[in-house]
N, C-alpha and C. Protein backbone atom coordinates (compact mmCIF):
# COMPACT_ATOMS: atom_id res chain seq x y z
N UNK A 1 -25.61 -2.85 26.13
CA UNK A 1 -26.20 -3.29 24.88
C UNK A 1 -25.25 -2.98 23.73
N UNK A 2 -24.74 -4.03 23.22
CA UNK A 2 -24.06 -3.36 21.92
C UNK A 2 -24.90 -3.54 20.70
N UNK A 3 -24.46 -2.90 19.65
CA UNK A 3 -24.89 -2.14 18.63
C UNK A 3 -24.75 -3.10 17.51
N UNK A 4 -23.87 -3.55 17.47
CA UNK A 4 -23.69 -4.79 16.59
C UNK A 4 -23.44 -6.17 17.22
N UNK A 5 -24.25 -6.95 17.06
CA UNK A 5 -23.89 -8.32 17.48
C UNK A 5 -22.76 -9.28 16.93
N UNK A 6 -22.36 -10.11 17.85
CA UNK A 6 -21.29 -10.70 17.13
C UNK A 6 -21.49 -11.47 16.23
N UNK A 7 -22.66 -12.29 15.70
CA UNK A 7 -22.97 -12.51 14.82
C UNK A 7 -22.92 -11.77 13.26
N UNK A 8 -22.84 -10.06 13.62
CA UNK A 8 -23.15 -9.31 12.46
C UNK A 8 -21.86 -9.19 11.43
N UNK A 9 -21.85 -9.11 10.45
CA UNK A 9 -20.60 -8.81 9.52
C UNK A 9 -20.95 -7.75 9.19
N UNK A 10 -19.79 -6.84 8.88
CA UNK A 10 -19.74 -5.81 7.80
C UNK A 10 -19.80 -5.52 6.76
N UNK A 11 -20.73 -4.24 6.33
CA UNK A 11 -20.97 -4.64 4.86
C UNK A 11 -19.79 -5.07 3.86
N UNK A 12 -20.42 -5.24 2.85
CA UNK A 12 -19.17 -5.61 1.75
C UNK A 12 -18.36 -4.29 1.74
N UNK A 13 -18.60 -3.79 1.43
CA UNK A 13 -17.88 -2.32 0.79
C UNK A 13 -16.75 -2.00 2.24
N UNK A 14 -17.31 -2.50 3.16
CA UNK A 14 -16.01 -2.26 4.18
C UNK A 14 -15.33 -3.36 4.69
N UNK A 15 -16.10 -4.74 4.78
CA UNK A 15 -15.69 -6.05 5.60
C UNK A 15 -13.88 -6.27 4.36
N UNK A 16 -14.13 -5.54 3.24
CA UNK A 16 -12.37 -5.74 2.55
C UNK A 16 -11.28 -4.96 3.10
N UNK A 17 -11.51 -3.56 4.22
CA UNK A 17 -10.80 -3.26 4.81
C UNK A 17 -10.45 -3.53 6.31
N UNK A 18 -11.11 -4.81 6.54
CA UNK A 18 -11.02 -5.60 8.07
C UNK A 18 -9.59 -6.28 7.40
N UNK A 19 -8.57 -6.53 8.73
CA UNK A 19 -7.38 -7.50 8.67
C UNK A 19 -7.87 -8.52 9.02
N UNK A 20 -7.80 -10.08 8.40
CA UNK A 20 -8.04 -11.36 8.94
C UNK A 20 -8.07 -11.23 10.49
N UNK A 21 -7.21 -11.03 11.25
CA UNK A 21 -7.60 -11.43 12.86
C UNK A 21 -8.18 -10.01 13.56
N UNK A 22 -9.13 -9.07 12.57
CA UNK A 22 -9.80 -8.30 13.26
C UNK A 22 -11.60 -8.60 13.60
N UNK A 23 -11.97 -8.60 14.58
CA UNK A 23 -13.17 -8.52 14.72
C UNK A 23 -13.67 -6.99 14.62
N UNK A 24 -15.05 -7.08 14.22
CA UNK A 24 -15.92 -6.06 14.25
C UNK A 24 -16.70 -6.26 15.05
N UNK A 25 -16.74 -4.67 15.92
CA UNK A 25 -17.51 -4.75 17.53
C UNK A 25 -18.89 -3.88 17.03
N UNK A 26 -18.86 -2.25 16.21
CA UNK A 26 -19.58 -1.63 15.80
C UNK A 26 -19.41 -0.80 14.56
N UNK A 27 -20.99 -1.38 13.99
CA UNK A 27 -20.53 -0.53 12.98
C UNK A 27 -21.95 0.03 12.29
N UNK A 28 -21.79 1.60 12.22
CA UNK A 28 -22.89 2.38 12.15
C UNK A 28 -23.16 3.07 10.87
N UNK A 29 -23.95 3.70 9.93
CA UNK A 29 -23.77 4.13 8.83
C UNK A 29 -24.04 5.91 9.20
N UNK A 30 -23.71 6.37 8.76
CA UNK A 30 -24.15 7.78 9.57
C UNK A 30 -25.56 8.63 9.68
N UNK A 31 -25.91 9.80 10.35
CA UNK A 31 -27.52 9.57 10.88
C UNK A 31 -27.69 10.70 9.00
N UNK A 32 -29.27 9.91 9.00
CA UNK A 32 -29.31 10.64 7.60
C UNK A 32 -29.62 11.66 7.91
N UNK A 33 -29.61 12.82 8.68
CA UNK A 33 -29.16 14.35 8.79
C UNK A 33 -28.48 14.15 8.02
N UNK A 34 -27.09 14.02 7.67
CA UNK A 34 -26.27 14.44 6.94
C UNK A 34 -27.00 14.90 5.54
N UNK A 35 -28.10 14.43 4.92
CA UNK A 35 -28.90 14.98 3.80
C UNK A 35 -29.80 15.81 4.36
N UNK A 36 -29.75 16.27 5.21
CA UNK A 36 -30.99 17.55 5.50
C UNK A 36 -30.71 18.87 4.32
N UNK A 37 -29.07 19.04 4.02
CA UNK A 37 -28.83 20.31 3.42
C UNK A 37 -29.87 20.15 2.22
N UNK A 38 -29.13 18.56 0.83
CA UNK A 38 -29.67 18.49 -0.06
C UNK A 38 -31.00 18.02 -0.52
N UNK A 39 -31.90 17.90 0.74
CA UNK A 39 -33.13 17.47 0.91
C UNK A 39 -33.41 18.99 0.97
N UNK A 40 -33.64 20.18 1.06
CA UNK A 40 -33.69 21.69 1.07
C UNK A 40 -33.40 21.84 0.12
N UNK A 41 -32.11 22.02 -0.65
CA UNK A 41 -32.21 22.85 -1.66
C UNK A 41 -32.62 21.91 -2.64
N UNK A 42 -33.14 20.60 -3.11
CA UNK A 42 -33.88 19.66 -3.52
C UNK A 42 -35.12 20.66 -3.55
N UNK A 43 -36.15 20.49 -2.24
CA UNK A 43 -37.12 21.08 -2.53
C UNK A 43 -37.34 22.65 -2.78
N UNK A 44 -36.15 23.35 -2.26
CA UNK A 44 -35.98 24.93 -2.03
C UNK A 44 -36.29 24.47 -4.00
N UNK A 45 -35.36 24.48 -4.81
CA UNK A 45 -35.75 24.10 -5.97
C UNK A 45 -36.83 23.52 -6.94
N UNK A 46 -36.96 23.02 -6.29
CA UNK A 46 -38.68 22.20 -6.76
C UNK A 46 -39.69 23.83 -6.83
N UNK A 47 -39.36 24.40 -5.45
CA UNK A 47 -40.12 25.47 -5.38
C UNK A 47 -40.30 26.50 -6.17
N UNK A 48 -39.04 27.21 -6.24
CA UNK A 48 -38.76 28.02 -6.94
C UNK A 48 -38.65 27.79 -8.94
N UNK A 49 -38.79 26.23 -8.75
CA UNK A 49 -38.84 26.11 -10.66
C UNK A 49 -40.29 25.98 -10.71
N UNK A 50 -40.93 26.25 -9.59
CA UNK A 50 -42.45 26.15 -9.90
C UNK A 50 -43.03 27.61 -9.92
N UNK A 51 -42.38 28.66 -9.24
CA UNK A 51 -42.95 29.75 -9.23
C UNK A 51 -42.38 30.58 -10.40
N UNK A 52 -41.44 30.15 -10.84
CA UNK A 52 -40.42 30.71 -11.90
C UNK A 52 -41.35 30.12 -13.48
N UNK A 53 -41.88 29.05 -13.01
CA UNK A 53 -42.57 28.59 -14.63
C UNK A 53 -43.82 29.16 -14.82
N UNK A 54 -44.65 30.06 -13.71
CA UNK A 54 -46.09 30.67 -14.16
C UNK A 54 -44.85 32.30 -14.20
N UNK A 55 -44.18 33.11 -14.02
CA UNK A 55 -43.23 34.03 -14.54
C UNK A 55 -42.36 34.15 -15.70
N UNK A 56 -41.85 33.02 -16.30
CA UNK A 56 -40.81 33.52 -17.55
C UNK A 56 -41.72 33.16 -18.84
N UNK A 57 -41.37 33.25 -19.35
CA UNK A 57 -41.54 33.23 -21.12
C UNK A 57 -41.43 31.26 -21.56
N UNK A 58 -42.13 30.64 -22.12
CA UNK A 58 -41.58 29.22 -22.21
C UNK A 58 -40.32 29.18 -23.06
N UNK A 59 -39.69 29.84 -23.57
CA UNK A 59 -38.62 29.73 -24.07
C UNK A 59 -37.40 29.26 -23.31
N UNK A 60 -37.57 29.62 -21.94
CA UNK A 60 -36.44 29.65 -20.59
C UNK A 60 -37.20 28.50 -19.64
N UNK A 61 -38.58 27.92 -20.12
CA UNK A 61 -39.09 26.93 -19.14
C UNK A 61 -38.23 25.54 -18.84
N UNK A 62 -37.40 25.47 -20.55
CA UNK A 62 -36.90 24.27 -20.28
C UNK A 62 -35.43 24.30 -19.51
N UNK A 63 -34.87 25.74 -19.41
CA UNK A 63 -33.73 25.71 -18.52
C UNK A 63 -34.10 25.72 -17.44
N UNK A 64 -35.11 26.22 -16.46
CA UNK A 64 -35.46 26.15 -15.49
C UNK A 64 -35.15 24.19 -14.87
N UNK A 65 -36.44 24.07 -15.47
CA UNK A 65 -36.60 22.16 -15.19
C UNK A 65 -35.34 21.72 -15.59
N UNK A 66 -34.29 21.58 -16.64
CA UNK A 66 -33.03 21.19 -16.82
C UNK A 66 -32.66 21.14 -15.15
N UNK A 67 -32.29 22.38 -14.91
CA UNK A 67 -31.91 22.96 -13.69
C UNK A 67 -32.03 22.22 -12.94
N UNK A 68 -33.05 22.15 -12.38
CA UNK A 68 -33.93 21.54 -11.31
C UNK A 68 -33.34 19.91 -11.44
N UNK A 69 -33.64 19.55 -12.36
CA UNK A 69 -33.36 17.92 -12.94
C UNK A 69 -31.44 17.72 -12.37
N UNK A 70 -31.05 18.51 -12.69
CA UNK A 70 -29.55 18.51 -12.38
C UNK A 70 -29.68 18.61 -10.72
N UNK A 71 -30.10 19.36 -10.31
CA UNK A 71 -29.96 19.89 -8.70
C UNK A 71 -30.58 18.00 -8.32
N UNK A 72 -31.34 17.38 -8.86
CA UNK A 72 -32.17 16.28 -8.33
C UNK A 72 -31.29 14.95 -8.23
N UNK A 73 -30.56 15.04 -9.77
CA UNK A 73 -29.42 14.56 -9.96
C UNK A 73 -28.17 14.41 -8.83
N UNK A 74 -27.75 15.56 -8.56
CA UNK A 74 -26.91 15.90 -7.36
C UNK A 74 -27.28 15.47 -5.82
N UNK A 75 -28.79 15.51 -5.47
CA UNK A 75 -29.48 14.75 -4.87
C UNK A 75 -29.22 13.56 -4.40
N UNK A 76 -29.25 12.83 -5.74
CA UNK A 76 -29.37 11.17 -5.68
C UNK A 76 -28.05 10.66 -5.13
N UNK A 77 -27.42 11.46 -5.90
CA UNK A 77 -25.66 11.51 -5.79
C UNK A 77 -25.44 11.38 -4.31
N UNK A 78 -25.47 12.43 -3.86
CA UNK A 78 -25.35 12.64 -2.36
C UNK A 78 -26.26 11.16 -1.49
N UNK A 79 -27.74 11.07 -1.80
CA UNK A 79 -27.86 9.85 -1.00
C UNK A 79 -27.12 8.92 -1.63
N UNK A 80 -26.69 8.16 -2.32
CA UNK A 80 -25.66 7.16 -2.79
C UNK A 80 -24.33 7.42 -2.03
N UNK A 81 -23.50 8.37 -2.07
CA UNK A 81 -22.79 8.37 -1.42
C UNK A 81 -22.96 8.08 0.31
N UNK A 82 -23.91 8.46 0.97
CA UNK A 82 -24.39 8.08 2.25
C UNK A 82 -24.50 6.76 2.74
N UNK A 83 -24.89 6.27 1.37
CA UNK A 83 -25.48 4.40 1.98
C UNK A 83 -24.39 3.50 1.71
N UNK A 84 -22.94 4.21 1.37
CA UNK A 84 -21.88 3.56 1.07
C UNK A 84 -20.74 3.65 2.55
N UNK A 85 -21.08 4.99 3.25
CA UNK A 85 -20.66 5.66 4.52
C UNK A 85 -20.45 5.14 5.76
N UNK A 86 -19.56 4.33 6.25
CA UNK A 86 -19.79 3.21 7.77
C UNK A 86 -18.92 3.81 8.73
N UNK A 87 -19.02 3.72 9.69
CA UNK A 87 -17.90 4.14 10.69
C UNK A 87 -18.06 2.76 11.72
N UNK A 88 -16.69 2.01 11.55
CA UNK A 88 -16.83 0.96 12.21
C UNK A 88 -15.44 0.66 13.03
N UNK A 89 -15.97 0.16 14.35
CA UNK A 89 -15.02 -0.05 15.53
C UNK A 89 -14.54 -1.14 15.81
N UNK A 90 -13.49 -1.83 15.53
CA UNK A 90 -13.06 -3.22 15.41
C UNK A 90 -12.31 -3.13 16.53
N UNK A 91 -12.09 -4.74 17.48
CA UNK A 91 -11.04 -4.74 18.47
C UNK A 91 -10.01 -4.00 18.24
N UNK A 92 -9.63 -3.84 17.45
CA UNK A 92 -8.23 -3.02 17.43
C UNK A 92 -8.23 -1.13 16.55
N UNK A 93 -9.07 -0.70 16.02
CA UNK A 93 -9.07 0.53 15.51
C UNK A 93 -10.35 1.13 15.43
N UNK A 94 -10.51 1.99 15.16
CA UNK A 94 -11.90 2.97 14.36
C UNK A 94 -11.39 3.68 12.72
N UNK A 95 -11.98 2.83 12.03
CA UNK A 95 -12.51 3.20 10.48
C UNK A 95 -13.66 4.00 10.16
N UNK A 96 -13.15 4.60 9.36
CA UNK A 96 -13.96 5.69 8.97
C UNK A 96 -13.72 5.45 7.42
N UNK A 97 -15.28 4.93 6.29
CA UNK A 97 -14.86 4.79 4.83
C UNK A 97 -15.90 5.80 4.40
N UNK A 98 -15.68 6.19 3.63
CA UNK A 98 -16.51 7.69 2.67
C UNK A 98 -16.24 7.62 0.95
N UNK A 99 -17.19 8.20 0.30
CA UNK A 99 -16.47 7.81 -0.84
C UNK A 99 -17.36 7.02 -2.24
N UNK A 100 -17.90 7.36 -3.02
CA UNK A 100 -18.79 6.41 -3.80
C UNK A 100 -17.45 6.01 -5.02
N UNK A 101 -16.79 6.82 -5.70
CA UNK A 101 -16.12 6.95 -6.57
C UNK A 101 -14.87 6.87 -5.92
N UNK A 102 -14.35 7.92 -5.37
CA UNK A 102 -12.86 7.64 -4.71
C UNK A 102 -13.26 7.52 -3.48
N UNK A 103 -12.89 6.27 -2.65
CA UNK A 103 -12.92 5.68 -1.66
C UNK A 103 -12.26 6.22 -0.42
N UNK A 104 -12.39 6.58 0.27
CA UNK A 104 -11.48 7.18 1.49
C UNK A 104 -11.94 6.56 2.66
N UNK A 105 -10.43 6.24 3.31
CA UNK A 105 -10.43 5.39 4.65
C UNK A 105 -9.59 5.85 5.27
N UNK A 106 -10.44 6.50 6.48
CA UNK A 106 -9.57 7.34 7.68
C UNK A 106 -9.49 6.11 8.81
N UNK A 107 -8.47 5.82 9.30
CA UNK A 107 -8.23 5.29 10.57
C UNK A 107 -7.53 5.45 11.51
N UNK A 108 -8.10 5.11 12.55
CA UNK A 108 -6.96 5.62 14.06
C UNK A 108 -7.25 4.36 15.01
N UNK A 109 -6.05 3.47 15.06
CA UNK A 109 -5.39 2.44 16.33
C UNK A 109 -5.85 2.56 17.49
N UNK A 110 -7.00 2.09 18.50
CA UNK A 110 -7.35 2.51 19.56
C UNK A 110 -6.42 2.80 20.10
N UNK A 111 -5.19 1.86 20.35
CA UNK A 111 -4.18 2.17 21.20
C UNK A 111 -3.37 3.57 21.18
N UNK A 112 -3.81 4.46 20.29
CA UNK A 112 -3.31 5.74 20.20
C UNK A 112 -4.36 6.70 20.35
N UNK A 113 -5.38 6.40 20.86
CA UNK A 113 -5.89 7.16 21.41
C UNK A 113 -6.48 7.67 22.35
N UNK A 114 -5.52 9.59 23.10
CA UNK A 114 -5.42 9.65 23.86
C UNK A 114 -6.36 10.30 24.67
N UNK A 115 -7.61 10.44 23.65
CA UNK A 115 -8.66 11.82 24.09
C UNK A 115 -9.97 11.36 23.51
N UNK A 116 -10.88 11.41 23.81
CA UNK A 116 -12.40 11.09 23.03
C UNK A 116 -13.37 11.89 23.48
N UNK A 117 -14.05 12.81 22.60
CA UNK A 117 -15.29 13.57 23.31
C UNK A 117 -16.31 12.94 22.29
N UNK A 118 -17.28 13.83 22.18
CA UNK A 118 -18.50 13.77 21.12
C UNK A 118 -19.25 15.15 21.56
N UNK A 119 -19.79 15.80 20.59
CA UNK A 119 -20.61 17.31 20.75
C UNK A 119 -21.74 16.95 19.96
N UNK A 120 -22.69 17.46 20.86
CA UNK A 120 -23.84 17.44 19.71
C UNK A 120 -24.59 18.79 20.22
N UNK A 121 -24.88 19.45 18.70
CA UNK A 121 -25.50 20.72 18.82
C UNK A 121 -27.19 20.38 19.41
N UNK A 122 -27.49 21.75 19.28
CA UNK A 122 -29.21 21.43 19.54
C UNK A 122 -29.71 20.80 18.69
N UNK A 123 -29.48 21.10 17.16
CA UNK A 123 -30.56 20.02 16.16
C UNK A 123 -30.28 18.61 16.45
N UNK A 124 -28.32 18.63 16.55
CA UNK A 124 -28.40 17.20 16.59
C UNK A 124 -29.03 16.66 18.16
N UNK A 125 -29.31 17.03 19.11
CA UNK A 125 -30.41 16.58 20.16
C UNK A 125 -31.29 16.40 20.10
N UNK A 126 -32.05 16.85 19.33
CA UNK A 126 -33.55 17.30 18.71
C UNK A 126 -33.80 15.79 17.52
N UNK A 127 -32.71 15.85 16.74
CA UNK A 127 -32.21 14.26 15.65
C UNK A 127 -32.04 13.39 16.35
N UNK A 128 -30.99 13.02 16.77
CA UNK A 128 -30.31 12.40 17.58
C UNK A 128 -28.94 11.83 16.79
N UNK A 129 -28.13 12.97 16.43
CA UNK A 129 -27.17 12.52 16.16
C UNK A 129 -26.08 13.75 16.39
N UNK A 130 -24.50 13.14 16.94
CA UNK A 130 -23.60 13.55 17.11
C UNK A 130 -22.15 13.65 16.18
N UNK A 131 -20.93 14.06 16.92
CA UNK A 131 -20.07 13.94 16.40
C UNK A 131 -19.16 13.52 17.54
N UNK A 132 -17.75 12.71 16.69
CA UNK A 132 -16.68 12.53 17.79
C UNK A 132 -15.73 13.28 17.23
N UNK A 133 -14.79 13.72 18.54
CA UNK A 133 -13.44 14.41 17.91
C UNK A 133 -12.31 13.63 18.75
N UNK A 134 -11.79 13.09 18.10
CA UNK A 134 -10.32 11.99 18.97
C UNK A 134 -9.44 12.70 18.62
N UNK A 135 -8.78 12.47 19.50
CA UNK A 135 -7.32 12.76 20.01
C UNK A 135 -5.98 11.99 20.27
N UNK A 136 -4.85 11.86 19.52
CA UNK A 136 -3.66 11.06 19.28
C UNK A 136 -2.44 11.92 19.94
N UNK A 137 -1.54 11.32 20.42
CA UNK A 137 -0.47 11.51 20.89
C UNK A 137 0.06 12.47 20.23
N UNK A 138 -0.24 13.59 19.83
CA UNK A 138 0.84 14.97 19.13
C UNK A 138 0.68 14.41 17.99
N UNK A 139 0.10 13.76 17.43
CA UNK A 139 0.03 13.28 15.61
C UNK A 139 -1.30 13.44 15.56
N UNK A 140 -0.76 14.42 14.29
CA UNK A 140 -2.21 14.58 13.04
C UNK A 140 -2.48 12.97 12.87
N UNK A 141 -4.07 12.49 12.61
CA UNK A 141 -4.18 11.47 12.56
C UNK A 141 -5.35 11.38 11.08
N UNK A 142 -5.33 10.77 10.43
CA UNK A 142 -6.18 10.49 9.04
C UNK A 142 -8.06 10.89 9.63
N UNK A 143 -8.08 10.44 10.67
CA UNK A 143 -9.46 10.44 11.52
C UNK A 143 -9.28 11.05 13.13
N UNK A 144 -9.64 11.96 12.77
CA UNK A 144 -10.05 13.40 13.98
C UNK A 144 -11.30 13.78 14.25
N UNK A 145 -12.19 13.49 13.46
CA UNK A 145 -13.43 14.21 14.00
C UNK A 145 -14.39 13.20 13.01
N UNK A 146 -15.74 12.74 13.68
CA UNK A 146 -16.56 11.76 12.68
C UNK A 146 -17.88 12.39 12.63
N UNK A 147 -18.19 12.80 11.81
CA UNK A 147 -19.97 14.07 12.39
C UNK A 147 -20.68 13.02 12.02
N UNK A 148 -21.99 13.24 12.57
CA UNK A 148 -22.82 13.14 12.06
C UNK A 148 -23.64 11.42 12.60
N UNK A 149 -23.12 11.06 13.97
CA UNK A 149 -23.26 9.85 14.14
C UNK A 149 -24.61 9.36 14.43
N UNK A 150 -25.08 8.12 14.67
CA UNK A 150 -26.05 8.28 15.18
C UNK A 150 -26.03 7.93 16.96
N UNK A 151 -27.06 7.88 17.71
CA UNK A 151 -26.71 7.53 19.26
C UNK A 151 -25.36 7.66 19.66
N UNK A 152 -24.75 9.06 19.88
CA UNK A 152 -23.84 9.39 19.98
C UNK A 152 -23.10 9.18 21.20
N UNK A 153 -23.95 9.06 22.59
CA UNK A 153 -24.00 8.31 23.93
C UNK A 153 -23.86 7.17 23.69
N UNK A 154 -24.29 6.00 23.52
CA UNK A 154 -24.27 4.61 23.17
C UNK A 154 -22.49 4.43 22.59
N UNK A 155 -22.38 5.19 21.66
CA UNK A 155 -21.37 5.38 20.83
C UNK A 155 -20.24 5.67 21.68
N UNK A 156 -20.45 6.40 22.39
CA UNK A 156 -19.24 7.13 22.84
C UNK A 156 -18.87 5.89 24.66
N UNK A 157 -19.64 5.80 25.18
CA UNK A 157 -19.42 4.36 26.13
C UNK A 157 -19.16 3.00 25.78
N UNK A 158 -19.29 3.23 24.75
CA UNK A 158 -19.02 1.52 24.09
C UNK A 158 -17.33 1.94 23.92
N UNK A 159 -16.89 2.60 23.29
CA UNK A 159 -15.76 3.06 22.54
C UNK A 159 -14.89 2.96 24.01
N UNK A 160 -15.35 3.92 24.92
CA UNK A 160 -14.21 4.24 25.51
C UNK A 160 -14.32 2.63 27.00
N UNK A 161 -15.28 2.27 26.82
CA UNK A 161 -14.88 0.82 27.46
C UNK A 161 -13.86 -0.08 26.60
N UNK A 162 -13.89 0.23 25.41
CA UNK A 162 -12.80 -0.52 24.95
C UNK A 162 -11.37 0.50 24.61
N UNK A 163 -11.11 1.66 24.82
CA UNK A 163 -9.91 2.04 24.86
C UNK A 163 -9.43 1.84 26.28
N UNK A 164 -10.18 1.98 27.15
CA UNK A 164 -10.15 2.25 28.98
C UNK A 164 -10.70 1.11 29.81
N UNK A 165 -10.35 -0.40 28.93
CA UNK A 165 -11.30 -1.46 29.74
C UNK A 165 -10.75 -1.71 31.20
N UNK A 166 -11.65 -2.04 32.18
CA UNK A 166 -11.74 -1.97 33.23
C UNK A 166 -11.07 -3.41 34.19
N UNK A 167 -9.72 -2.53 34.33
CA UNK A 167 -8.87 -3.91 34.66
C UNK A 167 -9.07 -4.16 36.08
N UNK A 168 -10.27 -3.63 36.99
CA UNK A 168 -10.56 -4.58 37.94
C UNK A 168 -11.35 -5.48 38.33
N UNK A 169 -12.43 -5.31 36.81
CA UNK A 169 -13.73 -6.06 36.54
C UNK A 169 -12.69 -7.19 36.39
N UNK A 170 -13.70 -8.21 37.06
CA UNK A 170 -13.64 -9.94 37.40
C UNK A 170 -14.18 -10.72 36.14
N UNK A 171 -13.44 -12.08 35.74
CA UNK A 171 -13.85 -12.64 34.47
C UNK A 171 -15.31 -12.64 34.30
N UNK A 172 -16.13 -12.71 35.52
CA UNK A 172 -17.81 -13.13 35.40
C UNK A 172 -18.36 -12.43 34.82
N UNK A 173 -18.24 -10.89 34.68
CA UNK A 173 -18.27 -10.04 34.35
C UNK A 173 -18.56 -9.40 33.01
């Protein structure tokens, strides 16, 4: 089963870093775990500017909520940056774009790569999301490790059928 159909395009924000004769095979946005931290101290905050406002003096009420308003701020920030986040596997490489403001694009050439795992801790079993760590020929590579994926199994057999395709499978196939 693949993950993206060939029908599917890539979003805008990444289909400008495809080369004309690249296809896109998969492409995933990462699992929203990645906001578990600021979804916590979001509410860890909420909390604490609530127990803090029947305690101080109203003079300090409005730094409290400021506070809070900023931490919420930072929040939003963080999901925005997430829904901009793709990790996508084209016939020929794996892209990795990050970035709301400064844009960052890690990539690594399937053909250079010589190693592929994926780890996933207990939460991420419990989520269902992983990480990959690739491996290149003795070169530091821009993209080494991708956290936070989602269906990290799915992910990780799709990938390595296309670094390791199976040259005794028959055209029918």
């Amino acid at each position: 089963m693949r993950l993206v159909t060939p029908g599917d395009s890539a979003p805008a924000s990444v289909n400008k870093y495809l080369l004309p004769h690249e296809s896109q095979v998969i492409t995933v946005r990462r699992h929203p775990a990645v906001l578990m931290t600021p979804v916590a101290l979001v509410l860890g905050g909420l909390i604490a500017a609530g127990l803090l406002t029947n305690t101080v003096g109203s003079d300090r009420l409005n730094y409290i909520w400021y506070g809070w308003l900023l931490l919420l701020v930072w929040f939003v920030w963080r999901v925005a940056e997430w829904s901009v986040d793709y990790f996508v596997i084209t016939n020929q490489r794996m892209i990795l774009t990050t970035g709301l403001i400064t844009r960052k694009v890690g990539m690594m050439p399937l053909g250079k790569v010589t190693d592929m795992s994926f780890e996933r801790s207990i939460v991420g079993r419990m989520l269902g999301y992983g990480s990959f760590v690739l491996e290149s020929a003795g070169q530091d590579q821009a993209l080494s490790t991708v956290d936070y994926l989602p269906y990290p199994e799915q992910l990780y057999l799709e990938v390595c059928e296309m670094i390791f395709p199976n040259k005794n499978a028959s055209a029918d196939d």
